[in-house]
N, C-alpha and C. Protein backbone atom coordinates (compact mmCIF):
# COMPACT_ATOMS: atom_id res chain seq x y z
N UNK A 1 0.41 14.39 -0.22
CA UNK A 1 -0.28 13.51 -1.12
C UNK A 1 -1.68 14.06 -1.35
N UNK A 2 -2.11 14.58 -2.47
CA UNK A 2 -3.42 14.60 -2.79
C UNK A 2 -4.47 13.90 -2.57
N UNK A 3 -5.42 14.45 -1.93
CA UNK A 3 -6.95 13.81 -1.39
C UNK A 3 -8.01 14.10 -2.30
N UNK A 4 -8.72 12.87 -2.30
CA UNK A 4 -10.06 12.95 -3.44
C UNK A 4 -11.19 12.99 -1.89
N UNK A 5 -11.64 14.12 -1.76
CA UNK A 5 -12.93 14.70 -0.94
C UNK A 5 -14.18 14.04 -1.54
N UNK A 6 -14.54 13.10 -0.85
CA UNK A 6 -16.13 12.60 -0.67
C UNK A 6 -16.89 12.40 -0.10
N UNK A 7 -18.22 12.49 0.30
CA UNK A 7 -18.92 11.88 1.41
C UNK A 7 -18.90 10.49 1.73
N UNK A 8 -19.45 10.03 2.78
CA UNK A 8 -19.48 8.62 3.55
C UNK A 8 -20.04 8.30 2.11
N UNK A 9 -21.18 8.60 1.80
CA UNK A 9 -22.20 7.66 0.85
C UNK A 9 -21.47 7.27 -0.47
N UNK A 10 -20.74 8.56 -0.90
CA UNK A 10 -19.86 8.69 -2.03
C UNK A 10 -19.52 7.28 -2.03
N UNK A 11 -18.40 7.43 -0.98
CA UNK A 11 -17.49 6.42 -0.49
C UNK A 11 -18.21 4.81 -1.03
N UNK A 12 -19.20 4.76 -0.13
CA UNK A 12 -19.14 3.39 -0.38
C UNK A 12 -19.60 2.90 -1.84
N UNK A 13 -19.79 3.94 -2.35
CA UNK A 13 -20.12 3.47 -4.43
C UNK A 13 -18.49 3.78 -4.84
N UNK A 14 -17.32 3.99 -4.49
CA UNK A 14 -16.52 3.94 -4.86
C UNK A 14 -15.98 2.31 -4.78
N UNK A 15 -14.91 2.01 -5.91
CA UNK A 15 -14.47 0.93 -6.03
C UNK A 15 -12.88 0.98 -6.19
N UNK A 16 -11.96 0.27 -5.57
CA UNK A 16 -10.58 0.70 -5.62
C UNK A 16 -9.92 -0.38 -6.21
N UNK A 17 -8.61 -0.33 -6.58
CA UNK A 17 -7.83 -1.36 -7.19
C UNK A 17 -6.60 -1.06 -6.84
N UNK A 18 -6.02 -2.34 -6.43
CA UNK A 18 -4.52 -1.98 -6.07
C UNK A 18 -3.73 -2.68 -6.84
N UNK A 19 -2.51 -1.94 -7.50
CA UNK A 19 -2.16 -2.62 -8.86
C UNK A 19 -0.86 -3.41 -8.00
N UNK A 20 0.18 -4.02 -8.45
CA UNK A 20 1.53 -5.11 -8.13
C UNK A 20 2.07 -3.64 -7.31
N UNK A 21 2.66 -4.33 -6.13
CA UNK A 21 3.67 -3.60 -5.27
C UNK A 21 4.98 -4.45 -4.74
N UNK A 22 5.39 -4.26 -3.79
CA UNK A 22 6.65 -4.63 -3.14
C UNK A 22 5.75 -5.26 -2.33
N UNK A 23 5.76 -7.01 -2.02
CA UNK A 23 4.77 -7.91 -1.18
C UNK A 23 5.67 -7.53 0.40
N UNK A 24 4.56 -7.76 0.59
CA UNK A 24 4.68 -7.88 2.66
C UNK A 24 5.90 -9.19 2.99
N UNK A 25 6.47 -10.03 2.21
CA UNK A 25 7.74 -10.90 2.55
C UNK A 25 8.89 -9.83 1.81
N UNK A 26 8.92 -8.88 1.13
CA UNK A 26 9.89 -8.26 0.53
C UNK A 26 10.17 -6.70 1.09
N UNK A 27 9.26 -6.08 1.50
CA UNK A 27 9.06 -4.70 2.03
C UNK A 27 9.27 -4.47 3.42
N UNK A 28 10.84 -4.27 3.59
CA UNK A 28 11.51 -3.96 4.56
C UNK A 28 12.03 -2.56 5.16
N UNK A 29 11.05 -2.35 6.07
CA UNK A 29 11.72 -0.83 6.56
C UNK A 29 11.45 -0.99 8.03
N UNK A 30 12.13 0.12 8.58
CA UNK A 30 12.63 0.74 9.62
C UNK A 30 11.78 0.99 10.97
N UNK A 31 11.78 1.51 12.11
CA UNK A 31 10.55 1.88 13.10
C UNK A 31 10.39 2.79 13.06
N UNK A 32 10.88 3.86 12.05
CA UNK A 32 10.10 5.24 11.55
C UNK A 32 9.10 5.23 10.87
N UNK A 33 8.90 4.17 9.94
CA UNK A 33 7.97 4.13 9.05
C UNK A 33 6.47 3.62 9.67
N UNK A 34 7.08 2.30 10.69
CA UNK A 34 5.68 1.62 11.35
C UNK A 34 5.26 2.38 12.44
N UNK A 35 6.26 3.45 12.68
CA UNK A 35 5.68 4.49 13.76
C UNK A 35 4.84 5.43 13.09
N UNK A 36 5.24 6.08 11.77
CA UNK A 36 4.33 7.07 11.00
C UNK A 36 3.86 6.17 10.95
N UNK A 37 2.64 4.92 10.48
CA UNK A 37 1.70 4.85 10.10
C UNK A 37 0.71 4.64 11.55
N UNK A 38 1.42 4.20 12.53
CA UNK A 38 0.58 3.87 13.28
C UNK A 38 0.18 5.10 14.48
N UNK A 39 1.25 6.11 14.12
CA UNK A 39 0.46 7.38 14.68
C UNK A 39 -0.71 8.05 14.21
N UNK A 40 -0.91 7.80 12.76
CA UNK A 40 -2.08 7.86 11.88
C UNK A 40 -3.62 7.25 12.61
N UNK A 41 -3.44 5.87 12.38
CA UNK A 41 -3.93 4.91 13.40
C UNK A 41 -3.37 3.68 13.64
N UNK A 42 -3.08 3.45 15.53
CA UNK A 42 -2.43 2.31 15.79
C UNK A 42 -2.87 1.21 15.47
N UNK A 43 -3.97 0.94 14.78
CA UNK A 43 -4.27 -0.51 14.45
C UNK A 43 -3.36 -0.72 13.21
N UNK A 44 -2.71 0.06 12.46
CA UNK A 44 -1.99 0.02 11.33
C UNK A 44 -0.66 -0.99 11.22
N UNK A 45 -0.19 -0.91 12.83
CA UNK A 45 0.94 -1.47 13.35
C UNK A 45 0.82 -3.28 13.01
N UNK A 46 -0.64 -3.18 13.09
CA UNK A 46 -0.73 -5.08 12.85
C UNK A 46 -0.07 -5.42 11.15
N UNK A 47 -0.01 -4.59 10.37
CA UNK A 47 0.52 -4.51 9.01
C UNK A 47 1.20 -4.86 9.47
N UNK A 48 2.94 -5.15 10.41
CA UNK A 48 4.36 -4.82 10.28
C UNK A 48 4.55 -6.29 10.73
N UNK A 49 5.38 -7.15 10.28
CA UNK A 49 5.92 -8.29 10.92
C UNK A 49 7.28 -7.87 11.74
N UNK A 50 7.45 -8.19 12.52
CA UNK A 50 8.95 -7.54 12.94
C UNK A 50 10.48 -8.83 12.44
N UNK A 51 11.62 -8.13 12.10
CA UNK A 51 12.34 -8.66 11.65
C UNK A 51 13.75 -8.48 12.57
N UNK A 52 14.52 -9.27 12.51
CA UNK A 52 15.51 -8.86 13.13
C UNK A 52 16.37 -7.34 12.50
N UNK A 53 17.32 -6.97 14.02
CA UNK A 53 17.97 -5.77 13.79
C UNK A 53 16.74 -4.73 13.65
N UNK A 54 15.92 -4.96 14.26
CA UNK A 54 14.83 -3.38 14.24
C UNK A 54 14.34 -3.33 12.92
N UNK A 55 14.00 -4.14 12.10
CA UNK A 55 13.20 -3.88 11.22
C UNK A 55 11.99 -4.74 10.75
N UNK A 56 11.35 -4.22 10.17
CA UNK A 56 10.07 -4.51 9.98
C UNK A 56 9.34 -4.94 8.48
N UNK A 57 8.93 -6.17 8.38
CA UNK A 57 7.90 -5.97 6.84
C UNK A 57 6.85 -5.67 6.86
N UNK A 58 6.46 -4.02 5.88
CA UNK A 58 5.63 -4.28 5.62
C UNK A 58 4.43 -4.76 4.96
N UNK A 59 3.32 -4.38 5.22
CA UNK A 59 2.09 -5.10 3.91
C UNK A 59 1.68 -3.94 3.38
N UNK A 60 1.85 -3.34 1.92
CA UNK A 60 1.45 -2.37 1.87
C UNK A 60 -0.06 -2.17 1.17
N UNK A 61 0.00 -3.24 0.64
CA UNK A 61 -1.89 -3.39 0.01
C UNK A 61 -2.56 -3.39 1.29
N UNK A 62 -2.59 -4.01 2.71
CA UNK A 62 -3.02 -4.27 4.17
C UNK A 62 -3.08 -3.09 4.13
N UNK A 63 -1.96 -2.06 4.15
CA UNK A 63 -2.27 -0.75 5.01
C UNK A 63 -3.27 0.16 3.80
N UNK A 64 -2.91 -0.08 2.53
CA UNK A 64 -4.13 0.70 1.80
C UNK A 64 -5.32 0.66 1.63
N UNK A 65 -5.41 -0.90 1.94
CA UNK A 65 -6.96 -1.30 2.52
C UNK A 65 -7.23 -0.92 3.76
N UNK A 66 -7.23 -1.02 4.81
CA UNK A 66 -7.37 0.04 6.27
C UNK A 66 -7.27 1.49 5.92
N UNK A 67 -6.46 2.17 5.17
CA UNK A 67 -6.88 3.79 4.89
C UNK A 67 -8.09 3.68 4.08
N UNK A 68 -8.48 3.12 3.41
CA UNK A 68 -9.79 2.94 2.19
C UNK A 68 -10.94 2.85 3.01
N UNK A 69 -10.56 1.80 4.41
CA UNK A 69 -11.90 1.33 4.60
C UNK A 69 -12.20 2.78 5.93
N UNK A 70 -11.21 2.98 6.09
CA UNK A 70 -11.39 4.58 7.42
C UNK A 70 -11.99 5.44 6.72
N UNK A 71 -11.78 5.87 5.55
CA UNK A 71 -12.80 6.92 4.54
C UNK A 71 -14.14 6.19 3.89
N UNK A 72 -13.73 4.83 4.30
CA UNK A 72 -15.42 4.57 3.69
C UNK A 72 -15.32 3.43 2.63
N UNK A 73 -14.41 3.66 1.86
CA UNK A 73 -14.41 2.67 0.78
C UNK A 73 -14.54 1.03 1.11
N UNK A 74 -15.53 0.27 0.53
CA UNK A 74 -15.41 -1.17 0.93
C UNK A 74 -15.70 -2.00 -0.01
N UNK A 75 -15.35 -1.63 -1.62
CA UNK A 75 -14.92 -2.67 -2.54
C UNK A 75 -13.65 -2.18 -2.98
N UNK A 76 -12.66 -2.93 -2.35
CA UNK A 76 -11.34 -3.53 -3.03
C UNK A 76 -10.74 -4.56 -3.24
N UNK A 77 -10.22 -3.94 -4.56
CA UNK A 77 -9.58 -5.41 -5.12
C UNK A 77 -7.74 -5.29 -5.36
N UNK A 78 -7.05 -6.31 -5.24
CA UNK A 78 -5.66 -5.98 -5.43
C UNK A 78 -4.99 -7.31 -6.66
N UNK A 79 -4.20 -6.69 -7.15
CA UNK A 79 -3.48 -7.63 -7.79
C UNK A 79 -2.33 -8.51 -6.86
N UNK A 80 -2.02 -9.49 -6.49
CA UNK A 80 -0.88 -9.77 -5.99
C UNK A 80 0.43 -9.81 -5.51
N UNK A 81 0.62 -9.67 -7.39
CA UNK A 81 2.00 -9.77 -7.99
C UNK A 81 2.75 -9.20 -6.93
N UNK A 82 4.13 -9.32 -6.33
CA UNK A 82 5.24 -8.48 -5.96
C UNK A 82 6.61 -8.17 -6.76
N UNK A 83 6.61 -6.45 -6.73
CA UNK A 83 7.03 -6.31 -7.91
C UNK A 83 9.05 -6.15 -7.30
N UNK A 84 9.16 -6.91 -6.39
CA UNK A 84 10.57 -7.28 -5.78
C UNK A 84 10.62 -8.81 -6.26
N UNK A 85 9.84 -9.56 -6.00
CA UNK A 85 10.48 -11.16 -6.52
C UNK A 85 10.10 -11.50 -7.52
N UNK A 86 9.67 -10.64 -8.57
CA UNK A 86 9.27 -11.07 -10.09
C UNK A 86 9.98 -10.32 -10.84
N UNK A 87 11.17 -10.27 -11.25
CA UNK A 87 11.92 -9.34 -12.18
C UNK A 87 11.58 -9.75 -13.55
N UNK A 88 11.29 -10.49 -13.89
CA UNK A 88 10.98 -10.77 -15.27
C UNK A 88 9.64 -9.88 -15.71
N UNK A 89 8.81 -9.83 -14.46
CA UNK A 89 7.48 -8.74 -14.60
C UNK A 89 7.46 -7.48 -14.15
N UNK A 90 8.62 -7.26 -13.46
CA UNK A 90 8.08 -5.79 -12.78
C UNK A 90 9.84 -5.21 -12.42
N UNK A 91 9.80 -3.64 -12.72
CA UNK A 91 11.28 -3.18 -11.80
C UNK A 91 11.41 -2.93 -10.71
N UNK A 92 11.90 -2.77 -9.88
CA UNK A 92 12.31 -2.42 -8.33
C UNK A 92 13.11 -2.00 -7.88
N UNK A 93 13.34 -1.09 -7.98
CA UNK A 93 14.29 -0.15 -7.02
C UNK A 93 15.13 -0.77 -6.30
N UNK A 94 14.29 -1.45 -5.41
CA UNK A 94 15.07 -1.66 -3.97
C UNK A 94 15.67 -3.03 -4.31
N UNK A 95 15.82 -3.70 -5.53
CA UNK A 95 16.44 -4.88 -6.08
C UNK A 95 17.40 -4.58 -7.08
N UNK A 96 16.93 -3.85 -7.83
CA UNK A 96 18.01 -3.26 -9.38
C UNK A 96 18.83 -2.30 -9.11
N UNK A 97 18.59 -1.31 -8.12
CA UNK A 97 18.91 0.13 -8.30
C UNK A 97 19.15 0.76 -9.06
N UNK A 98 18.40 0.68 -10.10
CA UNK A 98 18.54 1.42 -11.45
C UNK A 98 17.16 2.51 -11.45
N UNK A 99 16.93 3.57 -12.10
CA UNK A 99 15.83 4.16 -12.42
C UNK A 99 14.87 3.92 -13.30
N UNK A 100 13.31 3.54 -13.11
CA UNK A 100 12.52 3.31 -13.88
C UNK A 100 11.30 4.39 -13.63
N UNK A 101 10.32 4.33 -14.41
CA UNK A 101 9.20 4.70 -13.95
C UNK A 101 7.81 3.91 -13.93
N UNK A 102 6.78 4.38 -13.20
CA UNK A 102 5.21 3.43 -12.58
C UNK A 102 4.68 4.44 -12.62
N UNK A 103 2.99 4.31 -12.83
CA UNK A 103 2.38 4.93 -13.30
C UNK A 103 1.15 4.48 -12.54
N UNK A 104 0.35 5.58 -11.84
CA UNK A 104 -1.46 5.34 -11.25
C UNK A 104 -2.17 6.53 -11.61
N UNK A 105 -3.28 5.64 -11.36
CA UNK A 105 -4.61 6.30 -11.73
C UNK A 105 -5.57 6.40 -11.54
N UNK A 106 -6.35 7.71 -11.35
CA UNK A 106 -7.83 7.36 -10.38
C UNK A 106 -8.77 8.42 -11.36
N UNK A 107 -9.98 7.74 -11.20
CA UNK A 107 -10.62 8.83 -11.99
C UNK A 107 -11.95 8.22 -11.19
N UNK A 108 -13.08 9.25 -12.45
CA UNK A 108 -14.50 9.03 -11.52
C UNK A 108 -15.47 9.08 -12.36
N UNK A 109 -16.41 8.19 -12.90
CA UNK A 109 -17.85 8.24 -13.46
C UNK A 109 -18.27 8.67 -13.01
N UNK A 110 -19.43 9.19 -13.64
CA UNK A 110 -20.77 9.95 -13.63
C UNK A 110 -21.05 11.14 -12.71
């Protein structure tokens, strides 16, 4: 995954946005996944609710806010929406299994 290189100071004039994802009641995976993040850093693990049969929900705006705020960043904002229990607004993979495409974007003033 590509890294945007900044200083601490950078950082905190940066501003982030997190657009509709798969919500933390819908985003179900495995103990590979809550193990990669929390080998990263174990505080990451508080993201995961545990579910029966070994699996786990996670929060994935939670965990993008904790990587944001480890590089520095500390204005974010997120949209809500979950784009698993709103089909009328959003596609999902892991509900339709059909192919779509999503689209992000980061850029930088001045």
């Amino acid at each position: 995954m590509p890294r945007m290189n900044v200083s601490s100071r950078e950082a905190a004039d940066i501003a982030a946005w997190l657009g509709p994802a798969i919500g933390p009641d819908a985003f179900e995976v495995g103990d590979d996944v809550r193990e990669a993040f929390a080998a990263v850093d174990e505080r990451d693990a508080m993201h995961f609710r545990r579910q029966r049969g070994g699996k786990w929900l996670a929060d994935l705006h939670a965990l993008a806010r904790s990587r944001l705020a480890r590089v520095g960043v500390r204005h974010v904002a997120a949209d809500p929406s979950c784009t698993f229990t709103e089909p009328a607004r959003f596609h999902s993979w892991r509900r339709d299994h059909t192919p779509s495409r999503f689209a992000a974007s980061v850029w930088r003033e001045g």
